[in-house]
C-alpha atoms as a PDB file:
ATOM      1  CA  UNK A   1      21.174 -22.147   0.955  1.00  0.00           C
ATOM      2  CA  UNK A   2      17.879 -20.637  -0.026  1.00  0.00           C
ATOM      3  CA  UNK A   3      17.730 -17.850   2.075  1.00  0.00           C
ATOM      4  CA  UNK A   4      21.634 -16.692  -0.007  1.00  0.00           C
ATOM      5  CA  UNK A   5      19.435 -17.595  -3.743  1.00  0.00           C
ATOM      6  CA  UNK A   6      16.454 -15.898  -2.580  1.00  0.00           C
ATOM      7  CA  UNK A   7      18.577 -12.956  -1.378  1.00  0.00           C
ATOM      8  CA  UNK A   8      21.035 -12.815  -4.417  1.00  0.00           C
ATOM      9  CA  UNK A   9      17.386 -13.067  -7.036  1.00  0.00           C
ATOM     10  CA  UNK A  10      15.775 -10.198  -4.712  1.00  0.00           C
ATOM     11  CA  UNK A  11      19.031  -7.785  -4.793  1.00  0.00           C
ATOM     12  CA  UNK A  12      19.655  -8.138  -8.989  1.00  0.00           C
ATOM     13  CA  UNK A  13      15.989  -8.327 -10.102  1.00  0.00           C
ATOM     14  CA  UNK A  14      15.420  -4.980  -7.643  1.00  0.00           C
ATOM     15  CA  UNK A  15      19.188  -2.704  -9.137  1.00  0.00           C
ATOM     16  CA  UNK A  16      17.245  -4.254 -12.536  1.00  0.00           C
ATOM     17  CA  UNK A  17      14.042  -2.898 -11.566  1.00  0.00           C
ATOM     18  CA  UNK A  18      15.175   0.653 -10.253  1.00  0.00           C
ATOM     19  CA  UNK A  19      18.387   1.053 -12.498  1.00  0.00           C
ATOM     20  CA  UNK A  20      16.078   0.912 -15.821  1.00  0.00           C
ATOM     21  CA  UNK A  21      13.058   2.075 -14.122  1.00  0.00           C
ATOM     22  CA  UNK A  22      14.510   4.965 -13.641  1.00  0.00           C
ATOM     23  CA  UNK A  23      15.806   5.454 -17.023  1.00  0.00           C
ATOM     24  CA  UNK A  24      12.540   4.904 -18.368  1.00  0.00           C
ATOM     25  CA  UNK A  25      10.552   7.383 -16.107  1.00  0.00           C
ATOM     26  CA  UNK A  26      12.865   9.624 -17.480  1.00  0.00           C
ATOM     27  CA  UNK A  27      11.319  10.115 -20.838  1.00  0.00           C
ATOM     28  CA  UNK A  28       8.435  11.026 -18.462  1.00  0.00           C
ATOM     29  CA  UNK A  29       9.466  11.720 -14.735  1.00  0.00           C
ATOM     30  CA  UNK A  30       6.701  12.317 -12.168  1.00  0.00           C
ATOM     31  CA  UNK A  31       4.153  10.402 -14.260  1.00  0.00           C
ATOM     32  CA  UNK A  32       2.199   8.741 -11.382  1.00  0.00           C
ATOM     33  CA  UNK A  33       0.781   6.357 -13.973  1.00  0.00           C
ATOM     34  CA  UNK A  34       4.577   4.606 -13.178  1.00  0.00           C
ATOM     35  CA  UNK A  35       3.727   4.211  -9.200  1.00  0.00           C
ATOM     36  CA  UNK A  36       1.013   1.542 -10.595  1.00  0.00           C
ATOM     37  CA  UNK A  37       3.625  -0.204 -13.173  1.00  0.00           C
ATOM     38  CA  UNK A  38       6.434  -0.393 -10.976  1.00  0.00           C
ATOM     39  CA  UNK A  39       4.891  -1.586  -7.532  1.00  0.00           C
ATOM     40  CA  UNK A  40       3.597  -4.278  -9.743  1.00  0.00           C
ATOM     41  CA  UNK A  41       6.646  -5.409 -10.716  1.00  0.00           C
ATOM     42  CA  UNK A  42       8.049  -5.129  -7.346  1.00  0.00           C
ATOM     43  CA  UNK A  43       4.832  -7.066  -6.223  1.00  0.00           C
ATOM     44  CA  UNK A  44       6.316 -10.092  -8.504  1.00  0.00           C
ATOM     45  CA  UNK A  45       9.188 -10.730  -5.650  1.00  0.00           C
ATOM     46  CA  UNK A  46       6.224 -12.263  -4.241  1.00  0.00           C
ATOM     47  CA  UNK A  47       6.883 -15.514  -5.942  1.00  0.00           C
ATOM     48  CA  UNK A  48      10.418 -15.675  -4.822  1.00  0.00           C
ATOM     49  CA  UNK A  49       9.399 -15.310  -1.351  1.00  0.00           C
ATOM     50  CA  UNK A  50       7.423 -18.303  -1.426  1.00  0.00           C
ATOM     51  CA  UNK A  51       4.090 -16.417  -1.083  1.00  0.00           C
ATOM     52  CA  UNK A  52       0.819 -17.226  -2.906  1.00  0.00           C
ATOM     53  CA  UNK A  53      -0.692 -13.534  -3.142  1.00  0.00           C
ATOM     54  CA  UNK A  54      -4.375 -13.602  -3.869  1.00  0.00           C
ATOM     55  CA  UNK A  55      -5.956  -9.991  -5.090  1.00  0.00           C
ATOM     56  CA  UNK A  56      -9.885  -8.624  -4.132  1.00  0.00           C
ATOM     57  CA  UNK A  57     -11.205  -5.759  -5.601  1.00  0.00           C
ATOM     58  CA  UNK A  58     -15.150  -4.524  -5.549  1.00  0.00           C
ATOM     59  CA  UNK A  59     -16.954  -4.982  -8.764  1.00  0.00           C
ATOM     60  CA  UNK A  60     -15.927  -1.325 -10.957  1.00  0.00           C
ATOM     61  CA  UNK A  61     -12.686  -0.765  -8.847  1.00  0.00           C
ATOM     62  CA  UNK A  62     -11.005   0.353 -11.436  1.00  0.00           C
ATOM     63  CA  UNK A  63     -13.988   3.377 -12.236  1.00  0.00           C
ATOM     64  CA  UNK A  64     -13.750   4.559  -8.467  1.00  0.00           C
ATOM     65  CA  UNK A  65     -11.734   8.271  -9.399  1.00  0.00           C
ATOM     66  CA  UNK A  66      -9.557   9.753  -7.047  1.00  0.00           C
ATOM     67  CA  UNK A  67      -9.844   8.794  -3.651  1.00  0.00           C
ATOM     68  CA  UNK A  68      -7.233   7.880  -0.448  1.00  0.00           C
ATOM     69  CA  UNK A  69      -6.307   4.698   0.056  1.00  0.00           C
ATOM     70  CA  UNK A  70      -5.195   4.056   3.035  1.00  0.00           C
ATOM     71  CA  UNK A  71      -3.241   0.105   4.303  1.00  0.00           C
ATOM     72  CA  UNK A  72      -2.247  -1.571   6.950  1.00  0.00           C
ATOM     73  CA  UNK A  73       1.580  -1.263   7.223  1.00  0.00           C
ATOM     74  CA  UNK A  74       2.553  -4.570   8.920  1.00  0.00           C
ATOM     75  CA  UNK A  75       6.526  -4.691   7.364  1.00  0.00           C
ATOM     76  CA  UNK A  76       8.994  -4.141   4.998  1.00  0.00           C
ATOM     77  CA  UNK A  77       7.258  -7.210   2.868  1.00  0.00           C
ATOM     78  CA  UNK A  78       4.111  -4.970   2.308  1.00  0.00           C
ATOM     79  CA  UNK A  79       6.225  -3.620  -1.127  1.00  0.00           C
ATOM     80  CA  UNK A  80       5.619  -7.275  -2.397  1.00  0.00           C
ATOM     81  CA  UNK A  81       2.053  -7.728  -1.023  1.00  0.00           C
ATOM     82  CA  UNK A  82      -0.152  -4.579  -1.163  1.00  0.00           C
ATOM     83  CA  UNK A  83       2.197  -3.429  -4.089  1.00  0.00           C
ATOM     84  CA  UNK A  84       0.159  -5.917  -6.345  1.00  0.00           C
ATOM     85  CA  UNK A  85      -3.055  -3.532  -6.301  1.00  0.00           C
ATOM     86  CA  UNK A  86      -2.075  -0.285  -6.348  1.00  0.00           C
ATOM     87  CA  UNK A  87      -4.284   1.412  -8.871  1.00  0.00           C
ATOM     88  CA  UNK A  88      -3.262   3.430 -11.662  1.00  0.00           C
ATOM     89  CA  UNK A  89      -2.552   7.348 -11.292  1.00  0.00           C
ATOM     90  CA  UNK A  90      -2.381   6.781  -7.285  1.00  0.00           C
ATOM     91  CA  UNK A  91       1.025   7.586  -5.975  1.00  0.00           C
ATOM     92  CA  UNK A  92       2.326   6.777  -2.288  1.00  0.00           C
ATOM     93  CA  UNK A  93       3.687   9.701   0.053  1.00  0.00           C
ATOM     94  CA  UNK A  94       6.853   8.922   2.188  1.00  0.00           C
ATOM     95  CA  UNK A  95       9.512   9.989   4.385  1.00  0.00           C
ATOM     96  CA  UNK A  96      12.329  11.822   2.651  1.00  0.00           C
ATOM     97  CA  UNK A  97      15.046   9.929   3.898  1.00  0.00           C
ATOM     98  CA  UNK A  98      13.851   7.472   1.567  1.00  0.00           C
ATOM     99  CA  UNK A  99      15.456   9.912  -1.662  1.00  0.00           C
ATOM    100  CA  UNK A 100      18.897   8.863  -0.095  1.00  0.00           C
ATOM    101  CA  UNK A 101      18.292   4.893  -0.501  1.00  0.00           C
ATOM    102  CA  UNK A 102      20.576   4.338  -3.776  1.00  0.00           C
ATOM    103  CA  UNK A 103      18.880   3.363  -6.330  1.00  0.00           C
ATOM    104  CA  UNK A 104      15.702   3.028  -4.970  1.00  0.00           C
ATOM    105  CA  UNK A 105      15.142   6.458  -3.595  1.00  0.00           C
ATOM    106  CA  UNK A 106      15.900   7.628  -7.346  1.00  0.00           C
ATOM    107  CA  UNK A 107      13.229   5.286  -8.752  1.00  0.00           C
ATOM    108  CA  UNK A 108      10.518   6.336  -5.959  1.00  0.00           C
ATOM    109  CA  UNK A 109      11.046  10.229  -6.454  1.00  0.00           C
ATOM    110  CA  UNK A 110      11.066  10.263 -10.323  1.00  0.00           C
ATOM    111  CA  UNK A 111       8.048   8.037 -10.616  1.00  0.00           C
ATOM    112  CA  UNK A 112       6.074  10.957  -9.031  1.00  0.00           C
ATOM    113  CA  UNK A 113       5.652  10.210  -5.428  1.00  0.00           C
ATOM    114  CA  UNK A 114       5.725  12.900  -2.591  1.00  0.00           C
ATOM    115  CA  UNK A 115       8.063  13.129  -0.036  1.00  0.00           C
ATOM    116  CA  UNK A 116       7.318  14.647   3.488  1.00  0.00           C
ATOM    117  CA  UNK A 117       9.898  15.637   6.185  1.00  0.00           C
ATOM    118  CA  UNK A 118       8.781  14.222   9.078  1.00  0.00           C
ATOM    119  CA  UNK A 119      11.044  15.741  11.390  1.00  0.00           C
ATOM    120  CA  UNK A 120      10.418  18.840  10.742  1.00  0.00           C
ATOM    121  CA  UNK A 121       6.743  19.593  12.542  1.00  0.00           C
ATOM    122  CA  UNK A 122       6.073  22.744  10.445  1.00  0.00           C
ATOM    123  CA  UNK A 123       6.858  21.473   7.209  1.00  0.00           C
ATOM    124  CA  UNK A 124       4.695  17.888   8.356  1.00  0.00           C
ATOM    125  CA  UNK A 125       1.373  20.265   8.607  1.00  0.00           C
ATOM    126  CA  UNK A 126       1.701  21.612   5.428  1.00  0.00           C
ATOM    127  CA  UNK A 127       1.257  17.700   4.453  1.00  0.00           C
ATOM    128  CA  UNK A 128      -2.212  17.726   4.132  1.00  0.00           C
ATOM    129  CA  UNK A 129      -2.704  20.542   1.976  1.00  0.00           C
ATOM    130  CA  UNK A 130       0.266  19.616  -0.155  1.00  0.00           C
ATOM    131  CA  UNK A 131      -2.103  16.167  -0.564  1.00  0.00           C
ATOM    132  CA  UNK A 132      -5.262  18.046  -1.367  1.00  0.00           C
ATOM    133  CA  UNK A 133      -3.045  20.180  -3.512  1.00  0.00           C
ATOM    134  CA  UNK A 134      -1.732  17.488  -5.387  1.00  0.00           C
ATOM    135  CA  UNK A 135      -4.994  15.259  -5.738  1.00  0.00           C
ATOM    136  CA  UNK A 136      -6.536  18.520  -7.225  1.00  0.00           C
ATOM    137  CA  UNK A 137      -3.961  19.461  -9.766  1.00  0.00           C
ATOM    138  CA  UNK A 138      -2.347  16.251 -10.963  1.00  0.00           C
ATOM    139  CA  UNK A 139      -5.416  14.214 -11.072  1.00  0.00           C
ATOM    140  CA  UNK A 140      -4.649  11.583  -8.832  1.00  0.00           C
ATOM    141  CA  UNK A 141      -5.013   9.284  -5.909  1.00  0.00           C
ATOM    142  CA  UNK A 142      -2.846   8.652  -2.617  1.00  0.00           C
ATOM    143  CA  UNK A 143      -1.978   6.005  -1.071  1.00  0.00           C
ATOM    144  CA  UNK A 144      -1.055   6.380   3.074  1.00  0.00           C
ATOM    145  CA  UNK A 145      -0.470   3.914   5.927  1.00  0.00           C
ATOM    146  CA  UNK A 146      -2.799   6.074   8.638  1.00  0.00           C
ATOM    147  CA  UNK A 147      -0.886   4.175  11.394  1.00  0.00           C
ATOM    148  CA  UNK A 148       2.045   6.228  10.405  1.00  0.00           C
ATOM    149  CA  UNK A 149       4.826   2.926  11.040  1.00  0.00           C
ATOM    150  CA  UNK A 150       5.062  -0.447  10.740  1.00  0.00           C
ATOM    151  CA  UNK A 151       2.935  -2.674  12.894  1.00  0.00           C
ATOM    152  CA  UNK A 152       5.302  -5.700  13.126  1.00  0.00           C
ATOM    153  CA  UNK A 153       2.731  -8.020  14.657  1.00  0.00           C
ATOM    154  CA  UNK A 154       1.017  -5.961  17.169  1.00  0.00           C
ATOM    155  CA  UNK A 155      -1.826  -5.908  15.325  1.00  0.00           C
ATOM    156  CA  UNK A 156      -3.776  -2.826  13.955  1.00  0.00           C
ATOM    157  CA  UNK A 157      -2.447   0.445  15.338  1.00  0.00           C
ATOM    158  CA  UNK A 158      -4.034   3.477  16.340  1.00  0.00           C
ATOM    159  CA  UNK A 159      -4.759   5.603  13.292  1.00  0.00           C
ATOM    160  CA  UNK A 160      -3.304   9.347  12.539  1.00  0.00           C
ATOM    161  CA  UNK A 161      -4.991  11.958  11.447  1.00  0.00           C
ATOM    162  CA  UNK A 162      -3.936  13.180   8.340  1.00  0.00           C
ATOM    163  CA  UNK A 163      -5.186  10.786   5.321  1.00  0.00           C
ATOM    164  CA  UNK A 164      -8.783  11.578   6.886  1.00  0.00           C
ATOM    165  CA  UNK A 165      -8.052  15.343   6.885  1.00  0.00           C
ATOM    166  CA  UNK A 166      -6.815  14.870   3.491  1.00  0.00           C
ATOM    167  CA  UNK A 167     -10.092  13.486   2.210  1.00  0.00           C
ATOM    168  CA  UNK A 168     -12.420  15.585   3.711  1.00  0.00           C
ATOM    169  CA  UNK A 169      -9.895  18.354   2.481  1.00  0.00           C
ATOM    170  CA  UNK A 170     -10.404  17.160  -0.710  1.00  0.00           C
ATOM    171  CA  UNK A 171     -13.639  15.968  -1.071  1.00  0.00           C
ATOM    172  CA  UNK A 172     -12.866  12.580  -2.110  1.00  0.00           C
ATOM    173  CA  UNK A 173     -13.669   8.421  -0.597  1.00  0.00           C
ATOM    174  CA  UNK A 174     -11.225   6.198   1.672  1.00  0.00           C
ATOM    175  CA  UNK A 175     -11.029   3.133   0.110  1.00  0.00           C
ATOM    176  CA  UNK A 176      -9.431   0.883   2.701  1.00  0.00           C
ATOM    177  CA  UNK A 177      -7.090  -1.726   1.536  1.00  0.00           C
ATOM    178  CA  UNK A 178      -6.466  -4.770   3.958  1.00  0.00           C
ATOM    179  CA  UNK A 179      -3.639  -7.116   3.939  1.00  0.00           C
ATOM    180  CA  UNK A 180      -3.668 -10.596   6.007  1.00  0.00           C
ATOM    181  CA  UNK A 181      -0.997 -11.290   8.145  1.00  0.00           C
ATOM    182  CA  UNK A 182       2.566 -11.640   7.191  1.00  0.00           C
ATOM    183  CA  UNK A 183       4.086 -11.120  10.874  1.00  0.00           C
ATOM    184  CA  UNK A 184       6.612 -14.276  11.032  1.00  0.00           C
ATOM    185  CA  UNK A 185       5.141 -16.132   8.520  1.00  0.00           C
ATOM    186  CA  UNK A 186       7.863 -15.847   5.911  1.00  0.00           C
ATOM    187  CA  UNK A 187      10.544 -18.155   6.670  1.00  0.00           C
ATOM    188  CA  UNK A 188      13.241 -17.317   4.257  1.00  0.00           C
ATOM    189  CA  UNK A 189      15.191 -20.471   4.317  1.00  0.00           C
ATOM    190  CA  UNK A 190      11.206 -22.173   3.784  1.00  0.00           C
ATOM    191  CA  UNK A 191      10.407 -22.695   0.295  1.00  0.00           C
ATOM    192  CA  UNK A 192       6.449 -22.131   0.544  1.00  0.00           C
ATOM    193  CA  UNK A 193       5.151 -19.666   2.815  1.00  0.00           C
ATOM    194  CA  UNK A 194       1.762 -19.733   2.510  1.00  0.00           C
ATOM    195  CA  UNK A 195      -0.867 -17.250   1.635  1.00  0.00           C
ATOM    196  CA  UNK A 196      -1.524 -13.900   1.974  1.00  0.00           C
ATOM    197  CA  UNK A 197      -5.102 -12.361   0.835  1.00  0.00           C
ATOM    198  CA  UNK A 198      -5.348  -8.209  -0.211  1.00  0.00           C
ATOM    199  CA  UNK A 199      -8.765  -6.948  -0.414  1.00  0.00           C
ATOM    200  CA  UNK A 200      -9.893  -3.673  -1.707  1.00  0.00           C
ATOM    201  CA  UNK A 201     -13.333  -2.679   0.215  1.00  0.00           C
ATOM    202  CA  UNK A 202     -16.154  -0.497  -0.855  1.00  0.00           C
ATOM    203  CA  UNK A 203     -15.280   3.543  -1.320  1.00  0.00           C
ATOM    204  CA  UNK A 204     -16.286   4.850   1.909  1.00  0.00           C
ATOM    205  CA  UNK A 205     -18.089   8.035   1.123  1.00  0.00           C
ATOM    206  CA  UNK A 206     -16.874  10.838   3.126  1.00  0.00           C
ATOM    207  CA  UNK A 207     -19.969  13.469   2.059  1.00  0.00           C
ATOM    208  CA  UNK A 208     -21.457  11.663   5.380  1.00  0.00           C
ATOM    209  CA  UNK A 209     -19.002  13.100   7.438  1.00  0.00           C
ATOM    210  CA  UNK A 210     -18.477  16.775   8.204  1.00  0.00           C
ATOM    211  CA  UNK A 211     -14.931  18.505   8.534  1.00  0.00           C
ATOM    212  CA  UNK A 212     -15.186  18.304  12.009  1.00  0.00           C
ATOM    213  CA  UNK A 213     -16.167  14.454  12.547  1.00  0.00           C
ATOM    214  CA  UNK A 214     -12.231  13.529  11.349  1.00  0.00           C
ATOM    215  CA  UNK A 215     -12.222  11.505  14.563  1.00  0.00           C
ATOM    216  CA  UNK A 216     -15.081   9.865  13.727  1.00  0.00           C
ATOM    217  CA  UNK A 217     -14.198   8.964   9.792  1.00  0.00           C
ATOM    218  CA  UNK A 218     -11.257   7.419  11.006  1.00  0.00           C
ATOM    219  CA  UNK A 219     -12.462   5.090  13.644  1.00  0.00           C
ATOM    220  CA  UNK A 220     -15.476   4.156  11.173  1.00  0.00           C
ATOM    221  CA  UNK A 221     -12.457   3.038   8.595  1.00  0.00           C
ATOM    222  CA  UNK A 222     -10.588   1.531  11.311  1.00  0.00           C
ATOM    223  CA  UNK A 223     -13.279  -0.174  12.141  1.00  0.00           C
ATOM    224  CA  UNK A 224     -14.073  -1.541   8.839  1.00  0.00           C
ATOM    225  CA  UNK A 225     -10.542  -2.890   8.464  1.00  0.00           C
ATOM    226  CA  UNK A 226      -9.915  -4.480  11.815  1.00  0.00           C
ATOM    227  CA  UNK A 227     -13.445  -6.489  10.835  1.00  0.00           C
ATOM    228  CA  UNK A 228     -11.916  -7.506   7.502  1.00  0.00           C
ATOM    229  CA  UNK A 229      -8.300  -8.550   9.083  1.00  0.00           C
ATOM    230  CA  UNK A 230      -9.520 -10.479  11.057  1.00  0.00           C
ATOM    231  CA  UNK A 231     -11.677 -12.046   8.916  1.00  0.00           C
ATOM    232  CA  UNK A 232      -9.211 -12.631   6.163  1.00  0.00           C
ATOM    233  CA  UNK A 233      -6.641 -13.683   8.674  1.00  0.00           C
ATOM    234  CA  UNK A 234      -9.183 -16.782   9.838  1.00  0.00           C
ATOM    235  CA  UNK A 235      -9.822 -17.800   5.845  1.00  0.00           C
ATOM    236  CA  UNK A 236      -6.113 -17.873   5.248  1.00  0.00           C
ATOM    237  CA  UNK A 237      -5.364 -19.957   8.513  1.00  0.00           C
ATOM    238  CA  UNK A 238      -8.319 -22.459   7.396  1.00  0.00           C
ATOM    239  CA  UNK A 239      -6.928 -22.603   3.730  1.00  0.00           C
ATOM    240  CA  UNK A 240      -3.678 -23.382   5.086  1.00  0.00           C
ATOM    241  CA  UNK A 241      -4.893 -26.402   7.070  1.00  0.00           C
ATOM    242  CA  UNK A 242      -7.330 -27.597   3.635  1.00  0.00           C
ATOM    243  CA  UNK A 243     -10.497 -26.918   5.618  1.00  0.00           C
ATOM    244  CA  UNK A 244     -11.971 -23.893   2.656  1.00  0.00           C
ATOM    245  CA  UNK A 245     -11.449 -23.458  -0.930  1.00  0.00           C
ATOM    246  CA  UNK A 246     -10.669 -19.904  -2.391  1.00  0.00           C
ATOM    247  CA  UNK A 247     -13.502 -17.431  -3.033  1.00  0.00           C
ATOM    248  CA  UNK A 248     -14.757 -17.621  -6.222  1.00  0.00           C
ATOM    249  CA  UNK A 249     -14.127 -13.915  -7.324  1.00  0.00           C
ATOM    250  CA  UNK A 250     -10.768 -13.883  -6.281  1.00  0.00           C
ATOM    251  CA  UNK A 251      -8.327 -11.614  -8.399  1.00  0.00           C
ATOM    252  CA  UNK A 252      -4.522 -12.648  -9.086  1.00  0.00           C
END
């Protein structure tokens, strides 16, 4: 019974959501300022779900500029986790079959997003410099997933190539964003299922590393973020059982 109400809540709030969202964005399509306002209000399904979603960010996170973020992508409930601190002016780049979703696909294109063609390996070079390109003359951050699909439990992926490219490209930090995991821990017929920690870390300053150390930027992030899963991963298990209390400068 609560697995049809949660679904039912989740398929009228989101036709509410991308119906008048897109409406709205409108009066100003391809403002990335309405990636920020509208994965937050996707990011609010998180209560329905049954999930308590705590949010980190460094002291002056919101002074950092344009930069790369870059997640892990674990599943499809990453749009109601990692949603919750995307940063203004930062928009996401995707596949684009997503233009066809109904709806949705309208919402994510007119809210200033880019959309790649993956299967087409000529048009997925030109990626990067359409990123570098686009950081340059609209002002703005990107958010990628540098595993390039969803993880579904198998832990932290190999990372691709291109958000590091991208930086170096463009001169700008990583910031790594790191989600605890959610890999069968939402029961949907469960009323409460649990927590789930996102932390922003530090700006990792890519002036240290020289167009040809890609390889090396990326396994220093990686690096960085496998350390912080798993450390987030053992609070939230111990918070769970009522061993630890929350962090003190813990963001919601």
């Amino acid at each position: 019974m609560l697995l049809i109400i949660r679904f039912i809540i989740v398929v009228l709030y989101s036709l509410l959501v991308c119906v008048f969202g897109s409406i709205y964005c409108l009066f100003s399509p391809r403002n990335p300022r309405h990636v920020a306002t509208f994965g937050h209000l996707f990011a609010r399904l998180s209560t329905v779900f049954g999930l308590k979603v705590e949010i980190r960010k460094p002291s002056g996170a919101e002074n950092f500029g344009n930069a790369i973020y870059i997640a892990n992508h674990q599943n499809n409930y990453d749009m109601v986790t990692a949603s919750y601190i995307v940063q203004p002016t930062t928009v996401t780049v995707g596949k684009k079959s997503l233009l066809w979703i109904p709806f949705f696909g309208q919402l994510y294109w007119l809210t200033g997003n880019l959309l790649i063609d993956r299967n087409n390996r000529a048009k997925a070079h030109g990626t990067i410099a359409q990123v570098v390109q686009q950081i340059r003359e609209r002002n703005i951050s990107i958010w990628m997933f540098p595993e390039g699909t969803r993880s579904r439990g198998r832990g932290l992926l190999p990372f691709k190539a291109g958000a590091f490219h991208a930086a170096l490209a463009a001169g700008v930090p990583v910031i790594p964003i790191c989600v605890s995991n959610t890999s069968n821990k939402i029961k949907l017929n469960r009323w409460c299922n649990g927590l789930v920690i996102v932390e922003m870390l530090p700006p990792v300053d890519t002036s240290n590393f020289g167009k040809d150390q890609v390889r090396e930027l990326s396994a220093h992030c990686r690096q960085l973020m496998e350390e912080k899963i798993r450390a987030l991963d053992e609070e939230v298990a111990l918070r769970e059982a009522g061993k630890v209390t929350s962090e003190k400068n813990v963001q919601r």
